[in-house]
N, C-alpha and C. Protein backbone atom coordinates (compact mmCIF):
# COMPACT_ATOMS: atom_id res chain seq x y z
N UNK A 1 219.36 121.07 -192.57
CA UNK A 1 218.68 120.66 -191.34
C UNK A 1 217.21 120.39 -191.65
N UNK A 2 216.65 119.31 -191.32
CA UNK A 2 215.26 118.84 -191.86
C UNK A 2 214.58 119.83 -190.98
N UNK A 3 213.23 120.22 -191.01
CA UNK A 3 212.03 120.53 -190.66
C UNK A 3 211.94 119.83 -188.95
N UNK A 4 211.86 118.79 -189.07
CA UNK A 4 211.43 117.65 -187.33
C UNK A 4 212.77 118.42 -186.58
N UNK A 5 214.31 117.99 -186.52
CA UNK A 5 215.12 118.91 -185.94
C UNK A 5 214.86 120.33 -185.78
N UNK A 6 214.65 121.27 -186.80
CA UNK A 6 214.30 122.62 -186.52
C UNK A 6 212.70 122.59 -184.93
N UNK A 7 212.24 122.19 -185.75
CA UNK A 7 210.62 122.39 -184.66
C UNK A 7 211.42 121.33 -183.16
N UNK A 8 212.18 120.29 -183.05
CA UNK A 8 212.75 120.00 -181.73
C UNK A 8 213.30 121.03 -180.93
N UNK A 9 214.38 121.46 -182.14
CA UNK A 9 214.79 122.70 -181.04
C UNK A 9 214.87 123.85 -180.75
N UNK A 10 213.35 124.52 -181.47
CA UNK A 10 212.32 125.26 -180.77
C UNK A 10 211.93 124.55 -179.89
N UNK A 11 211.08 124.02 -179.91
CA UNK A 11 210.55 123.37 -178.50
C UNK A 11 211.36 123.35 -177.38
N UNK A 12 212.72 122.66 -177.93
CA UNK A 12 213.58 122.27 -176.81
C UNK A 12 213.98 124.25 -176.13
N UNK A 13 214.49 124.83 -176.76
CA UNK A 13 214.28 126.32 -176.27
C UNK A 13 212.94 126.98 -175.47
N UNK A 14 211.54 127.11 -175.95
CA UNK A 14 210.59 127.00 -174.96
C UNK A 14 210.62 126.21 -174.37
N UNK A 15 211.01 125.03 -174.02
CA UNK A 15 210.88 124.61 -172.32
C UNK A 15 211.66 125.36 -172.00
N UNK A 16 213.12 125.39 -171.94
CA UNK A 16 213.99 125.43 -171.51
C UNK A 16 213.63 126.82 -170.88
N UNK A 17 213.09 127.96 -171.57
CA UNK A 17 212.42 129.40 -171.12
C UNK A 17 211.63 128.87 -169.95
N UNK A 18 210.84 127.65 -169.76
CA UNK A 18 210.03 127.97 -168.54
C UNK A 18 210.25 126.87 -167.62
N UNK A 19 211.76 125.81 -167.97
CA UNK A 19 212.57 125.36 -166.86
C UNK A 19 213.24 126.35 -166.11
N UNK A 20 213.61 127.63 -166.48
CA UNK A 20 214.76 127.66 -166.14
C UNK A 20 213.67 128.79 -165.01
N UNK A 21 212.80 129.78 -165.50
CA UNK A 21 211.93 130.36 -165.20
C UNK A 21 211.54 129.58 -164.05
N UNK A 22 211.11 128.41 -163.70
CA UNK A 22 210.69 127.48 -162.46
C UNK A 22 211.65 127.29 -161.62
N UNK A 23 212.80 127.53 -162.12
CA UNK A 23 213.96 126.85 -161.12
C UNK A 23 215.25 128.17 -160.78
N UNK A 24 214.11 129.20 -160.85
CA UNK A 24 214.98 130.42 -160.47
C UNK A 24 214.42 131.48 -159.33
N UNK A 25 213.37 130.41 -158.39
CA UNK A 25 212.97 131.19 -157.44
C UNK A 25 213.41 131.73 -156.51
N UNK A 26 215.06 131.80 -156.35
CA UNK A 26 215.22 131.36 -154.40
C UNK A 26 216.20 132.76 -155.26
N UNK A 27 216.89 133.65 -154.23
CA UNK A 27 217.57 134.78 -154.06
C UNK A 27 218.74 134.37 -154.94
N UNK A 28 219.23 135.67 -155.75
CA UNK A 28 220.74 135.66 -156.24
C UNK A 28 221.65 136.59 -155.72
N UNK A 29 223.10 136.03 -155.96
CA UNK A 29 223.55 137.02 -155.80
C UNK A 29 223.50 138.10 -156.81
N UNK A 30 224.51 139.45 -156.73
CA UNK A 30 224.67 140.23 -157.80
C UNK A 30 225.43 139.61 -158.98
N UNK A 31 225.89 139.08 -158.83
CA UNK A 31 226.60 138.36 -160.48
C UNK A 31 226.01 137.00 -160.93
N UNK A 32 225.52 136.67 -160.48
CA UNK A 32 224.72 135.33 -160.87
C UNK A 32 224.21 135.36 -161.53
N UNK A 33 223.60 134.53 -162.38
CA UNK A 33 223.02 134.20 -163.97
C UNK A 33 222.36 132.63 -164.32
N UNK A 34 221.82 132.59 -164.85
CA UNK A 34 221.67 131.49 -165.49
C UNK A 34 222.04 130.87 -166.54
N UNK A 35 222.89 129.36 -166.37
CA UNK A 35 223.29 129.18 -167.87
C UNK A 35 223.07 129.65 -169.00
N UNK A 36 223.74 130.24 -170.08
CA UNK A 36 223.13 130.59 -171.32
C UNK A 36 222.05 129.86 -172.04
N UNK A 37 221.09 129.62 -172.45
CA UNK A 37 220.04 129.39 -173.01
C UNK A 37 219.95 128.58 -174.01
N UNK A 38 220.90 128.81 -175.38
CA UNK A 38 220.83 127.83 -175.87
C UNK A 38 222.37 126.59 -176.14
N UNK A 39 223.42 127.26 -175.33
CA UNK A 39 223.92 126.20 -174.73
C UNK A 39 224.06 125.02 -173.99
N UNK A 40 222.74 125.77 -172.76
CA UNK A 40 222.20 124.90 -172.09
C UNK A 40 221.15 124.09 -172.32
N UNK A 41 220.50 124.37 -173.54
CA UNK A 41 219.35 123.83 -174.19
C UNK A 41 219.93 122.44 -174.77
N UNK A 42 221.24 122.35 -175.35
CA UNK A 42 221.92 121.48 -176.14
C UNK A 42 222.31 120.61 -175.48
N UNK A 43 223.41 121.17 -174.28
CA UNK A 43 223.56 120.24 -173.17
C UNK A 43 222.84 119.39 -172.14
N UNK A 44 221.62 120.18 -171.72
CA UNK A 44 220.70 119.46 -170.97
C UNK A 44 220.42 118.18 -172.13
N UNK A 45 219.87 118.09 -173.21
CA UNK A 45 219.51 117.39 -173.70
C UNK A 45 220.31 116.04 -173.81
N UNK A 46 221.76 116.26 -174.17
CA UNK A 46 222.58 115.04 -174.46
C UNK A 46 223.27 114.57 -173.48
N UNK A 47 223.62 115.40 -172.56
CA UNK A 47 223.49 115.12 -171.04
C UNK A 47 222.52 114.08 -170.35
N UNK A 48 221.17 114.32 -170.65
CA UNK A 48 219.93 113.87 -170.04
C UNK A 48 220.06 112.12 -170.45
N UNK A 49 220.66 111.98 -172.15
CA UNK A 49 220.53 110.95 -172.76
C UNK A 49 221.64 110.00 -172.72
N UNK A 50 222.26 110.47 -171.70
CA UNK A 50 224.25 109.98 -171.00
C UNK A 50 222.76 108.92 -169.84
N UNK A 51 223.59 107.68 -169.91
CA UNK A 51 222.94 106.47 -169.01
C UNK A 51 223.76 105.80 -168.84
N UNK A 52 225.05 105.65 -169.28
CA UNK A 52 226.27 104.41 -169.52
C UNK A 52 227.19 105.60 -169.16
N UNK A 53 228.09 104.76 -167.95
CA UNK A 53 229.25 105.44 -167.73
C UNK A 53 229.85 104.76 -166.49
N UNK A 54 231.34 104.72 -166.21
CA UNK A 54 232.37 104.06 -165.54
C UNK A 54 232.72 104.83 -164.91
N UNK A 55 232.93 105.88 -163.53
CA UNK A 55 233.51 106.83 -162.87
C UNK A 55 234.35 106.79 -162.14
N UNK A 56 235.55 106.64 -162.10
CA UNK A 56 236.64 106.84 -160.34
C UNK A 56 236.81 107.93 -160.12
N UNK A 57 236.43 108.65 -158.47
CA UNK A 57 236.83 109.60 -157.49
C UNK A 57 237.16 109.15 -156.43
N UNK A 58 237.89 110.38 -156.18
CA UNK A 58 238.38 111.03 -154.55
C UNK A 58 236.55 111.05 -153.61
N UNK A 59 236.68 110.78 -152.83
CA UNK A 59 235.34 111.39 -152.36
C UNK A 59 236.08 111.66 -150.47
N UNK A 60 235.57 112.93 -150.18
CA UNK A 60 235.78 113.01 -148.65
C UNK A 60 234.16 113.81 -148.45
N UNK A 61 233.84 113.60 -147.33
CA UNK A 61 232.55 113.91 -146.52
C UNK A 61 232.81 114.13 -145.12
N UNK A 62 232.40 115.28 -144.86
CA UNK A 62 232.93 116.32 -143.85
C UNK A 62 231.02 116.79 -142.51
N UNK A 63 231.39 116.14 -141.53
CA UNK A 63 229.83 116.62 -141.01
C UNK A 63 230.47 117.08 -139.46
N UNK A 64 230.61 118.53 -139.48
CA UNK A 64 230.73 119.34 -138.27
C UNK A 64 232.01 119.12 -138.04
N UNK A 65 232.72 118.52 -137.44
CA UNK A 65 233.94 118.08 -136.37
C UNK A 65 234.72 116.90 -137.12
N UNK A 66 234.00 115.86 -138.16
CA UNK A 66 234.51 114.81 -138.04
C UNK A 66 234.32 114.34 -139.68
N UNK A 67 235.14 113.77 -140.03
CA UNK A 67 235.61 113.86 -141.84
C UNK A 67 236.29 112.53 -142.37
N UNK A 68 236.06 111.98 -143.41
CA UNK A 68 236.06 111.07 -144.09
C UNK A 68 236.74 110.84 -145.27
N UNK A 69 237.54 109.91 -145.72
CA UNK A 69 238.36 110.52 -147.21
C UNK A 69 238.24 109.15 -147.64
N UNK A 70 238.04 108.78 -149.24
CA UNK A 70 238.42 107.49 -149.62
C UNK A 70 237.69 107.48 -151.24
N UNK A 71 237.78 106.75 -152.23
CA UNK A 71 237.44 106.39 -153.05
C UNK A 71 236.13 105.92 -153.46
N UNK A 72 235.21 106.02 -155.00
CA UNK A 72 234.04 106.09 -155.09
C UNK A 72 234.62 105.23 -156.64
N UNK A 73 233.86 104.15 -157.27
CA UNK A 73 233.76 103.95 -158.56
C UNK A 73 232.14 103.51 -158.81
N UNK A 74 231.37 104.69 -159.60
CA UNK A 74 230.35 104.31 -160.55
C UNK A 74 230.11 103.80 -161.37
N UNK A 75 229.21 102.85 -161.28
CA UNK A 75 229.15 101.96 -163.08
C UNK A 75 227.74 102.19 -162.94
N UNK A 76 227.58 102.84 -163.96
CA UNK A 76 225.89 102.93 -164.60
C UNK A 76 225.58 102.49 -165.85
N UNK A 77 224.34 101.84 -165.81
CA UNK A 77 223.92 101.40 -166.99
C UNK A 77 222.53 101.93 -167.17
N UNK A 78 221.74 101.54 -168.37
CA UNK A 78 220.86 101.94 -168.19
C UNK A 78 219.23 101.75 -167.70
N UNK A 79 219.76 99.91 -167.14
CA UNK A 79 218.85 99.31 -166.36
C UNK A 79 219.52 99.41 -164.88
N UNK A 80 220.85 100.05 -164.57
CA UNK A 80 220.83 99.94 -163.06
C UNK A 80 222.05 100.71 -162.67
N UNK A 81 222.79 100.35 -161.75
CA UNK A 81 224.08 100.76 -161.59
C UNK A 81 224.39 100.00 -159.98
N UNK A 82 226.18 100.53 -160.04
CA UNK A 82 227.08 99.66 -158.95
C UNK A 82 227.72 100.90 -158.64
N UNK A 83 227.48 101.11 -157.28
CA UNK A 83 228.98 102.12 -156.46
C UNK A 83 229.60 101.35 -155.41
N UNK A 84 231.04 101.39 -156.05
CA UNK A 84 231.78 100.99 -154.28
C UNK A 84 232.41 101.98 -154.02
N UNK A 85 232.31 102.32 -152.36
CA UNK A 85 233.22 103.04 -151.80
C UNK A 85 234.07 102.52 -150.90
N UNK A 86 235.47 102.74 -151.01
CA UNK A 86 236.31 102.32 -149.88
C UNK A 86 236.63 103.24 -149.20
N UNK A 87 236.58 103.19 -147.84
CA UNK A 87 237.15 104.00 -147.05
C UNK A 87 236.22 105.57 -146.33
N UNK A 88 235.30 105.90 -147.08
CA UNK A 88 234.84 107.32 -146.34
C UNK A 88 233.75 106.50 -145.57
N UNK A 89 233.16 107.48 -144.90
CA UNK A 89 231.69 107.20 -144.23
C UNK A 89 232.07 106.75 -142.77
N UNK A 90 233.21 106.20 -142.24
CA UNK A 90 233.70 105.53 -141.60
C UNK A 90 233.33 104.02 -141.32
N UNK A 91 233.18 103.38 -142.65
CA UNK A 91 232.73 101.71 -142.74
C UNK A 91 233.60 100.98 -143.38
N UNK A 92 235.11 101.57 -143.52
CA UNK A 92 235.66 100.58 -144.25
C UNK A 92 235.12 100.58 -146.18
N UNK A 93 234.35 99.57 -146.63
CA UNK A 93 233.75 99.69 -147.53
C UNK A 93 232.44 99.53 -147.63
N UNK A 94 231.53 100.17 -148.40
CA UNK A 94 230.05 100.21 -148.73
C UNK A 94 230.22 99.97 -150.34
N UNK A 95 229.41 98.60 -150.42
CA UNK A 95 228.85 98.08 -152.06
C UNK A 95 227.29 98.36 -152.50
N UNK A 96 227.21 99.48 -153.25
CA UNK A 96 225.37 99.77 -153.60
C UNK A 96 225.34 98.99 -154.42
N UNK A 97 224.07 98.34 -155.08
CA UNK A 97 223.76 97.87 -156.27
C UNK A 97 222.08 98.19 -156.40
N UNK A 98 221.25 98.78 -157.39
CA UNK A 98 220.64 99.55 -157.54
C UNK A 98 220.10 98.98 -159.09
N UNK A 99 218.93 98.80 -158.94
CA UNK A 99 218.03 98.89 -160.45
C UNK A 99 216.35 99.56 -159.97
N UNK A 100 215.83 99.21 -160.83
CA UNK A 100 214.28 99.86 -160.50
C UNK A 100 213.60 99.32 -159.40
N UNK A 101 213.46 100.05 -158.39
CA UNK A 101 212.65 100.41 -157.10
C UNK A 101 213.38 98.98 -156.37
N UNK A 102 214.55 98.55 -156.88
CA UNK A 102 215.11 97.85 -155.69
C UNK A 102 216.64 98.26 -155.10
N UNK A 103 216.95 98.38 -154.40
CA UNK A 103 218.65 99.20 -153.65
C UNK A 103 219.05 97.98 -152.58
N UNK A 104 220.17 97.42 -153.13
CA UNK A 104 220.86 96.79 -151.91
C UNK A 104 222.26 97.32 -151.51
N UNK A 105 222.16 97.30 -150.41
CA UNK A 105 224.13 97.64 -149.70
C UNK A 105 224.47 96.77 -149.13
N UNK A 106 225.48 96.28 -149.48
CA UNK A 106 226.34 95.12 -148.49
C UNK A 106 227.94 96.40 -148.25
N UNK A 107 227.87 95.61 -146.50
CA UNK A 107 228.76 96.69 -145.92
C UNK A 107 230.10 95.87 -145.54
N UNK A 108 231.02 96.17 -144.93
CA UNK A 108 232.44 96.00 -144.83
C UNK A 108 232.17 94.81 -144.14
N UNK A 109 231.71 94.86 -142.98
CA UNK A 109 231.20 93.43 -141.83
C UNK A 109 230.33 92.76 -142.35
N UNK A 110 230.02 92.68 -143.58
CA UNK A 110 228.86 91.54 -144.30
C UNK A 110 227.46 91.63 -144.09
N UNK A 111 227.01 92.97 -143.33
CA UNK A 111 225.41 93.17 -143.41
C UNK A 111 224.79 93.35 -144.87
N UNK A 112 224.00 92.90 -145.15
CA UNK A 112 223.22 93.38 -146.45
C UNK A 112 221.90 94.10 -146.02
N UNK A 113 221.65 94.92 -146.43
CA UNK A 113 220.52 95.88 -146.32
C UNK A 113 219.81 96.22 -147.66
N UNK A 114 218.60 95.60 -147.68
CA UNK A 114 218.03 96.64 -149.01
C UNK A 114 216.37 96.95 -148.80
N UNK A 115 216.49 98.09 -149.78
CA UNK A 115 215.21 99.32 -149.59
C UNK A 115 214.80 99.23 -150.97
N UNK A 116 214.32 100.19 -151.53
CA UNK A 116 213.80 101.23 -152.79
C UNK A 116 214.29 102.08 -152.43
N UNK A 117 215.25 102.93 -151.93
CA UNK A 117 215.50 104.45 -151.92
C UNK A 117 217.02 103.94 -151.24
N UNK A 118 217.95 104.67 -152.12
CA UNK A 118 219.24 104.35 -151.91
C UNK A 118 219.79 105.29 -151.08
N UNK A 119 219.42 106.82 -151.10
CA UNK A 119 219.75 108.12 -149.83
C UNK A 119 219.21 106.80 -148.45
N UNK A 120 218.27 106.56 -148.67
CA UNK A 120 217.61 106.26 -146.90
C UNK A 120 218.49 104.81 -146.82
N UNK A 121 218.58 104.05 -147.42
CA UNK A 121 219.38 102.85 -147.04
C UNK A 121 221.03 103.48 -146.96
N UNK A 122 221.80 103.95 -147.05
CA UNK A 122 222.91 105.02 -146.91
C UNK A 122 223.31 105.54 -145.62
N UNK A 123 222.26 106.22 -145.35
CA UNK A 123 221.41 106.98 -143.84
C UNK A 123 221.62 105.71 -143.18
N UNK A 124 220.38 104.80 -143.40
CA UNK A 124 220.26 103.78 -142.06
C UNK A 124 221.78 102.86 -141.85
N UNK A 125 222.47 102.80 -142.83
CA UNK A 125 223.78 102.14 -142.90
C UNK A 125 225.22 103.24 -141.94
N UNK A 126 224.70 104.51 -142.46
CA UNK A 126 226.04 105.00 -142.12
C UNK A 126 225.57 106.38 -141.16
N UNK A 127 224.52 106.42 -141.22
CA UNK A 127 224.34 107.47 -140.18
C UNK A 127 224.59 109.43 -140.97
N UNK A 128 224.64 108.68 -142.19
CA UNK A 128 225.15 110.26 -143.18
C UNK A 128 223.64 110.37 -144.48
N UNK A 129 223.61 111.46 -144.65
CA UNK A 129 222.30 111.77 -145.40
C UNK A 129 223.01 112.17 -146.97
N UNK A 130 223.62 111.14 -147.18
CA UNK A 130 224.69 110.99 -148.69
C UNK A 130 223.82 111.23 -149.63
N UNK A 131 223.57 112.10 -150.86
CA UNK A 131 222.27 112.27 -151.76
C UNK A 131 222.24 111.67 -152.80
N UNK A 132 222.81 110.03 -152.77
CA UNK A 132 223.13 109.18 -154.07
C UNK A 132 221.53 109.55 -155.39
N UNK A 133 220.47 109.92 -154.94
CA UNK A 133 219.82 110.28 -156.22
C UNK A 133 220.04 111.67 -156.52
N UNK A 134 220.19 112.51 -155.79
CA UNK A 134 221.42 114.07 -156.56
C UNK A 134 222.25 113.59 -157.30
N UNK A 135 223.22 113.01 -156.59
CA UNK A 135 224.44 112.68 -157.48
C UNK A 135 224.64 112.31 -158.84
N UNK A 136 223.73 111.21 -159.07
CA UNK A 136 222.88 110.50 -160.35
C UNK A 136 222.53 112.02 -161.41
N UNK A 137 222.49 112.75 -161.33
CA UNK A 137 221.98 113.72 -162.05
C UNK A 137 223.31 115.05 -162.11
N UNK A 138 224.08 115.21 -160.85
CA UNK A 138 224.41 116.27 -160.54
C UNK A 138 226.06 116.17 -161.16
N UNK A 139 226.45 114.83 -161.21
CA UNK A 139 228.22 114.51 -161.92
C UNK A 139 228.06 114.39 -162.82
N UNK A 140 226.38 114.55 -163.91
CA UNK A 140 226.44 114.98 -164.83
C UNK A 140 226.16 116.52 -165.80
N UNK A 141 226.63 117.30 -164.29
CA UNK A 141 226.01 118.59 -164.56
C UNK A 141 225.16 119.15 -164.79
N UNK A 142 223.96 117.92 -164.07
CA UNK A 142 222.06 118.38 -164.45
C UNK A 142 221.36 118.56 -162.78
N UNK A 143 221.14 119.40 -162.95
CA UNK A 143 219.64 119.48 -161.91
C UNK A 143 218.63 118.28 -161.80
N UNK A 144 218.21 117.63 -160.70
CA UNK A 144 217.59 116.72 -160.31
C UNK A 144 216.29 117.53 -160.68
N UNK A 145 215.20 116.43 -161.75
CA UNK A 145 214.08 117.12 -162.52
C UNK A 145 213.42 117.08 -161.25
N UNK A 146 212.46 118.16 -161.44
CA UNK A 146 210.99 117.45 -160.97
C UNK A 146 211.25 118.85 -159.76
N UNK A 147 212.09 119.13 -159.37
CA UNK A 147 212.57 120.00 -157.76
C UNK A 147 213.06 120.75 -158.23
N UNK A 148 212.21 121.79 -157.60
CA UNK A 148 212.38 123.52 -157.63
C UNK A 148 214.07 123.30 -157.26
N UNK A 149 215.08 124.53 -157.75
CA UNK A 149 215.93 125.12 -157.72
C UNK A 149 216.65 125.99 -157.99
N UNK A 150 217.87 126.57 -157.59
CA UNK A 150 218.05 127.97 -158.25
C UNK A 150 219.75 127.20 -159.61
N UNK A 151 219.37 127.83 -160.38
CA UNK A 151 220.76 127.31 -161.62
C UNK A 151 221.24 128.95 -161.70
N UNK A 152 222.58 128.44 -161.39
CA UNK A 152 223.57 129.69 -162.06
C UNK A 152 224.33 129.07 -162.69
N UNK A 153 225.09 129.71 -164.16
CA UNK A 153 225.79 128.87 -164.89
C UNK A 153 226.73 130.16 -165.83
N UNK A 154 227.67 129.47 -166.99
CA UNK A 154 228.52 130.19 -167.75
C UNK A 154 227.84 129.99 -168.98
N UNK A 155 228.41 130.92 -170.10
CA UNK A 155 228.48 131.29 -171.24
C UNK A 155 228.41 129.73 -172.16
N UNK A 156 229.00 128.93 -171.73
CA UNK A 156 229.09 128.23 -172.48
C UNK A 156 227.69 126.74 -171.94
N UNK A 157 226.56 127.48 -171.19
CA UNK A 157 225.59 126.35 -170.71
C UNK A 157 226.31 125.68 -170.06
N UNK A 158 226.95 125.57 -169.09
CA UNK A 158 227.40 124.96 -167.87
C UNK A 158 227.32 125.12 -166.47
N UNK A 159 226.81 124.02 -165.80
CA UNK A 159 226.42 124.78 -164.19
C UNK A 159 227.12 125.25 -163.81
N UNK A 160 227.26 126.16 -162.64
CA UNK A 160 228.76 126.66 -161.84
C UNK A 160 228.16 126.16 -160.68
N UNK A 161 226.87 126.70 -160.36
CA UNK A 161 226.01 126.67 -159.02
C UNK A 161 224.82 125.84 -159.27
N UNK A 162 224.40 125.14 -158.34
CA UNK A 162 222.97 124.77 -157.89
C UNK A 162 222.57 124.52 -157.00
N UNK A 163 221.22 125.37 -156.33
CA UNK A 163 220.72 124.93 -154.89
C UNK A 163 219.07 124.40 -155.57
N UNK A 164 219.23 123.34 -155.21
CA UNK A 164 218.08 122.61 -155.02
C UNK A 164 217.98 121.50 -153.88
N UNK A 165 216.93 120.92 -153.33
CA UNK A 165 216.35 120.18 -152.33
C UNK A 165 216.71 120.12 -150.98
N UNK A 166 217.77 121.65 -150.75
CA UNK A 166 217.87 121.55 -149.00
C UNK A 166 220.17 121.72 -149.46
N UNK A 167 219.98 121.46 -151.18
CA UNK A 167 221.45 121.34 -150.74
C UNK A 167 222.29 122.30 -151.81
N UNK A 168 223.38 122.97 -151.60
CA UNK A 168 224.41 124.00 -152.62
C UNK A 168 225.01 123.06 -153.10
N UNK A 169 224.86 123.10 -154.10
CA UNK A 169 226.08 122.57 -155.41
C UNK A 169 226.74 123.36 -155.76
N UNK A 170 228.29 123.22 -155.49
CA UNK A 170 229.18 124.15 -156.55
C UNK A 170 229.84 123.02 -157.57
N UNK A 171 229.84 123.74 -158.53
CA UNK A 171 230.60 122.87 -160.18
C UNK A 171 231.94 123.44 -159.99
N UNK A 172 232.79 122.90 -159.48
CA UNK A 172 234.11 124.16 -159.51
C UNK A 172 235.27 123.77 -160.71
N UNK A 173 234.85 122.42 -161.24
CA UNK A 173 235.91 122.40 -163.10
C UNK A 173 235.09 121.27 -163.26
N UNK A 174 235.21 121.67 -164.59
CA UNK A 174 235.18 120.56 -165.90
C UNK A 174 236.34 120.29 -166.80
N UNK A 175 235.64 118.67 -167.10
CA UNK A 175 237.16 118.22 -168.19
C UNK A 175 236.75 117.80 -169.44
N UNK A 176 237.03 117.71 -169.99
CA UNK A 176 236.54 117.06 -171.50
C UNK A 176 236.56 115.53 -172.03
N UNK A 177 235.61 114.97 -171.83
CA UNK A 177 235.68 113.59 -172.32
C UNK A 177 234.56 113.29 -173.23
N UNK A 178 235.66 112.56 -174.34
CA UNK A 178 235.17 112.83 -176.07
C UNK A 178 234.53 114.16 -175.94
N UNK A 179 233.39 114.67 -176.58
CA UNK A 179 232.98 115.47 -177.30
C UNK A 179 231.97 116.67 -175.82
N UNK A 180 232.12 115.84 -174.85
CA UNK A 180 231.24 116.88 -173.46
C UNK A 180 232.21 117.25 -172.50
N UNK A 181 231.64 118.33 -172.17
CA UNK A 181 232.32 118.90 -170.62
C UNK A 181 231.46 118.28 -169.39
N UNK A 182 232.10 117.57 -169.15
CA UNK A 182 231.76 117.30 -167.59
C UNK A 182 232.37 117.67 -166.68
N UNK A 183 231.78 117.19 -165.33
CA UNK A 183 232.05 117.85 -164.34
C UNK A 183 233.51 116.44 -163.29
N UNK A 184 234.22 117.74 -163.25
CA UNK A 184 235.30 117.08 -162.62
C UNK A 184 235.89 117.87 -160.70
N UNK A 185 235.48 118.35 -160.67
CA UNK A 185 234.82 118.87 -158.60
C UNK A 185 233.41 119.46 -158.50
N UNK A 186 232.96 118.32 -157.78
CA UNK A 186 231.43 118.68 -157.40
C UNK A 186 231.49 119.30 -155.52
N UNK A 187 231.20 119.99 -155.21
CA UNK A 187 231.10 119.80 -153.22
C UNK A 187 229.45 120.05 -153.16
N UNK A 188 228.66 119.48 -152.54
CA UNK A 188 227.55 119.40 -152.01
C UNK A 188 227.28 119.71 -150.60
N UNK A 189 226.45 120.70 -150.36
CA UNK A 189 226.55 121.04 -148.96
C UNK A 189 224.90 121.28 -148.64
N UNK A 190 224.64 120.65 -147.19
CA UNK A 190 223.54 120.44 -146.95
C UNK A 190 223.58 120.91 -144.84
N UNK A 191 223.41 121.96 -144.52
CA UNK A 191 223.70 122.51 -143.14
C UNK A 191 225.14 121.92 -143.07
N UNK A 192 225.22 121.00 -141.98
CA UNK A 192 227.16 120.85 -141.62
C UNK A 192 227.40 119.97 -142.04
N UNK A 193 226.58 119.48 -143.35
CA UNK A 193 227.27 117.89 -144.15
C UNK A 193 227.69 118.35 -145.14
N UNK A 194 229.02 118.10 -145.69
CA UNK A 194 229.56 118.24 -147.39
C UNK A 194 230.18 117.67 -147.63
N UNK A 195 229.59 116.86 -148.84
CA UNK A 195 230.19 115.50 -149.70
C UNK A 195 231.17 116.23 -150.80
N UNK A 196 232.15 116.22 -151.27
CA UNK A 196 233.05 116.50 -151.87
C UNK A 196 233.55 115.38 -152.53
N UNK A 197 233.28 115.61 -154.39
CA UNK A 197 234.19 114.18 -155.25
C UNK A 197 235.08 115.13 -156.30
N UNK A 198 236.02 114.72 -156.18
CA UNK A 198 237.03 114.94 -157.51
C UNK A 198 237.37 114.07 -158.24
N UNK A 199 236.53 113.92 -159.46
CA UNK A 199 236.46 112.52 -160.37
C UNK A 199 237.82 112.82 -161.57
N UNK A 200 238.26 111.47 -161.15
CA UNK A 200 239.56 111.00 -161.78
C UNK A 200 238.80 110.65 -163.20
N UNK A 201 238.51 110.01 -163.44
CA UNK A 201 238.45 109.58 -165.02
C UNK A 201 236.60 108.97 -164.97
N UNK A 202 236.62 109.06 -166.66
CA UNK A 202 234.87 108.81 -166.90
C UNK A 202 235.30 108.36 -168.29
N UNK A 203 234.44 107.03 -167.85
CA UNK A 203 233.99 105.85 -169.13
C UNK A 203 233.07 106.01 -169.70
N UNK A 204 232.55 106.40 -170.85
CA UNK A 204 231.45 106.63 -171.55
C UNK A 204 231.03 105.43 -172.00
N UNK A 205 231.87 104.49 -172.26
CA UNK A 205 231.74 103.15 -173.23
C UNK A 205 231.23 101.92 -172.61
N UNK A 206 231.26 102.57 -171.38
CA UNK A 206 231.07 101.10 -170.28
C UNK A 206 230.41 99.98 -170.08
């Protein structure tokens, strides 16, 4: 192992001591923990450097009384990305398309709408506070940088839990594609909204 790798991941270990230290303010329970340290040191990293990927899920979204079920496919690249959903939200279908500081949605009835912020164009479209920039971070088993949160995780550096920006993340399985564990049931819960995906398959190659 050269010298430059060794001193990376030291470094990469001190941050990781005073990420995890920043993002462990809010109450635990009694068994809760934080990912292991230098599992999670390894994973955050190659995780972080995942930008290309093809996703199909289940997605249902549930707010108080009234609930939603239908299909989600992600294509990310690393200048932009495409989600269609058919069927939840109650619109029939919603088409995102998304690169730097521009977001358009074209909806089932042919409105096109576009912003810079893909949560608020979502919102103004469907009336649901959907956290498409969580998500971006969170189906890859990372914490959205920058925002305080609490990480609980396993032995092997993997989230189980995360509350950050108003919302609970539970990780409830992972699957193995090529050489990472990702996350295969995410539920997101934010007061009486919870987005729920159970991702069918992930394209790394895309």
């Amino acid at each position: 192992m050269s010298i430059m790798v060794q001193a990376r991941r030291i470094l990469l270990t001190g941050l990781l001591g005073t990420f995890l230290g920043a993002c462990t303010s809010l109450p635990r329970g009694s068994g809760d923990q934080p990912p292991a340290a230098a599992p999670w040191a390894a994973r955050q990293e190659i995780l972080g450097d995942l930008q290309r990927w093809d996703l199909s899920a289940r997605i249902s979204v549930v707010r108080g009384d009234e609930g939603w079920h239908g299909s989600v496919r992600w294509r990310q690249t690393p200048t932009g990305y495409s989600i269609d959903m058919v069927g939840p939200l109650g619109q029939g279908r919603i088409a995102i398309d998304g690169s730097r500081g521009r977001v358009e949605l074209l909806t089932a009835d042919g409105r096109q709408l576009t912003a810079t912020d893909a949560d608020a164009l979502l919102a103004e479209a469907t009336g649901l506070a959907v956290p498409i920039s969580g998500l971006f971070y969170w189906i890859r088993g990372l914490p959205a940088p920058e925002i305080p949160g609490d990480l609980v995780g396993d032995e092997q550096g993997r989230l189980t839990r995360l509350r950050q920006g108003g919302w609970s993340i539970d990780f409830a399985r992972y699957t193995q594609i090529q050489n990472l564990q990702l996350p295969a049931r995410i539920t997101a819960q934010q007061d009486d909204l919870e987005v729920r995906l159970a991702i069918n398959s992930w394209d790394l190659a895309a």
